[in-house]
C-alpha atoms as a PDB file:
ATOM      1  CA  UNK A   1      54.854  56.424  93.308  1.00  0.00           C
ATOM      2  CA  UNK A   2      56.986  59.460  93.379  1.00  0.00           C
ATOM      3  CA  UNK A   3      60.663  58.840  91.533  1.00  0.00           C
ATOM      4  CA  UNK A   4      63.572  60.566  95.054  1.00  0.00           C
ATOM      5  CA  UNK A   5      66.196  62.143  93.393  1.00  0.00           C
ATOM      6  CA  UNK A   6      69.303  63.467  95.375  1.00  0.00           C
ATOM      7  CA  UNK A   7      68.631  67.058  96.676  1.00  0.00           C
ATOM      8  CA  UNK A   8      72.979  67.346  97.207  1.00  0.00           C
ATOM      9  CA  UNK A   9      73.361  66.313  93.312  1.00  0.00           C
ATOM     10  CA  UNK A  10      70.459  68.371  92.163  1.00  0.00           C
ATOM     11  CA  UNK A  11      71.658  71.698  94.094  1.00  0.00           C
ATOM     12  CA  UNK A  12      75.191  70.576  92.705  1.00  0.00           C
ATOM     13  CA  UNK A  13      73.429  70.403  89.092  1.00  0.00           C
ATOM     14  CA  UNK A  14      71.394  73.928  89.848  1.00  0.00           C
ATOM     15  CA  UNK A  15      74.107  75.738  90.445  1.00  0.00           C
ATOM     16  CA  UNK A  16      76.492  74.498  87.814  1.00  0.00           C
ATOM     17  CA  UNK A  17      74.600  74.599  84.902  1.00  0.00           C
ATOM     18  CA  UNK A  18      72.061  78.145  86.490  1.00  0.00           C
ATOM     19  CA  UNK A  19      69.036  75.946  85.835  1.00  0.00           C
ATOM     20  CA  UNK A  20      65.656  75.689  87.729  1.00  0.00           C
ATOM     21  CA  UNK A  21      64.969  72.453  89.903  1.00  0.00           C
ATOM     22  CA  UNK A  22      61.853  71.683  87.685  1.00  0.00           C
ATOM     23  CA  UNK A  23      63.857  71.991  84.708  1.00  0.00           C
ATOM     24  CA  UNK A  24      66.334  69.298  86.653  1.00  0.00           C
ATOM     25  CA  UNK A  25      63.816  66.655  87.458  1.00  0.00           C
ATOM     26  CA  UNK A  26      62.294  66.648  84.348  1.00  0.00           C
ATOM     27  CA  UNK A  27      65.021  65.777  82.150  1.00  0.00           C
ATOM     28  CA  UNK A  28      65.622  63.112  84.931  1.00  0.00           C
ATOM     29  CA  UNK A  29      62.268  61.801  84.116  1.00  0.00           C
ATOM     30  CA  UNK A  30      62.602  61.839  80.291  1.00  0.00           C
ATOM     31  CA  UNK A  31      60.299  64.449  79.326  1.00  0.00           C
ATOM     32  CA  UNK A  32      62.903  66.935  78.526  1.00  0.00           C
ATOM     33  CA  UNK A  33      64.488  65.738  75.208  1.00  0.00           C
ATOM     34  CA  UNK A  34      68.024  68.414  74.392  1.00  0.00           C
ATOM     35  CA  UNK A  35      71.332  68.560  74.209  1.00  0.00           C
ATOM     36  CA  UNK A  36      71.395  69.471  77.991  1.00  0.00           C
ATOM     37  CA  UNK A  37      69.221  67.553  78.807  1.00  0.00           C
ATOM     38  CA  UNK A  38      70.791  64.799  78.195  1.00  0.00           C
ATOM     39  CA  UNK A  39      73.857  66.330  79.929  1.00  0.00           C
ATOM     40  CA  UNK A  40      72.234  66.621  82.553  1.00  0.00           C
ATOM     41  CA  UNK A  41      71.268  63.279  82.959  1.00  0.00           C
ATOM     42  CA  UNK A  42      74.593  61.590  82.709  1.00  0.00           C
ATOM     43  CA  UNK A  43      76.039  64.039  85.014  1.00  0.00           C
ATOM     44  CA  UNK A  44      73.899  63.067  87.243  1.00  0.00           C
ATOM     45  CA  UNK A  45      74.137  59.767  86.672  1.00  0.00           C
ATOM     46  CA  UNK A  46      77.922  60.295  87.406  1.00  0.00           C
ATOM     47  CA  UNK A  47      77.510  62.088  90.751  1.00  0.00           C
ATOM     48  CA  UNK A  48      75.179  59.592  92.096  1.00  0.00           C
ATOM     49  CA  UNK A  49      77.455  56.945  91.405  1.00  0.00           C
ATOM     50  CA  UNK A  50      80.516  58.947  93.017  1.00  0.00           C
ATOM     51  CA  UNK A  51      78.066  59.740  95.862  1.00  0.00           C
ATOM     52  CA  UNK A  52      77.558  55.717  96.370  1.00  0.00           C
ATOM     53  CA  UNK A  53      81.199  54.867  95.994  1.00  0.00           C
ATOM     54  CA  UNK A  54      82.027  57.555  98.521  1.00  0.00           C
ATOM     55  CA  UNK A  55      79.167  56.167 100.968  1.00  0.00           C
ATOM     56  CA  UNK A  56      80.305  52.269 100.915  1.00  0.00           C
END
């Protein structure tokens, strides 16, 4: 089954760090191992969690 990420956080995440959407979901999945990847991971870890908050 397909992993649904948040298209708002991953444009948010495209055009902060100039990345490509691929590169996005795959350090989501794990099978990008860097520096920036793993920034990328926590930030978006971060927004999601804001993005809850903000929702409840």
């Amino acid at each position: 089954m397909a992993k649904h990420y948040n298209t708002t956080v991953i444009k948010h995440l495209i055009e902060k760090h100039g990345l490509t959407r691929r590169f996005i979901t795959s350090c989501l999945k794990g099978s990008r191992n860097s520096l920036t990847a793993e920034t990328i991971r926590k930030e978006y870890k971060a927004l999601c969690d804001k993005v809850e908050t903000a929702l409840i």
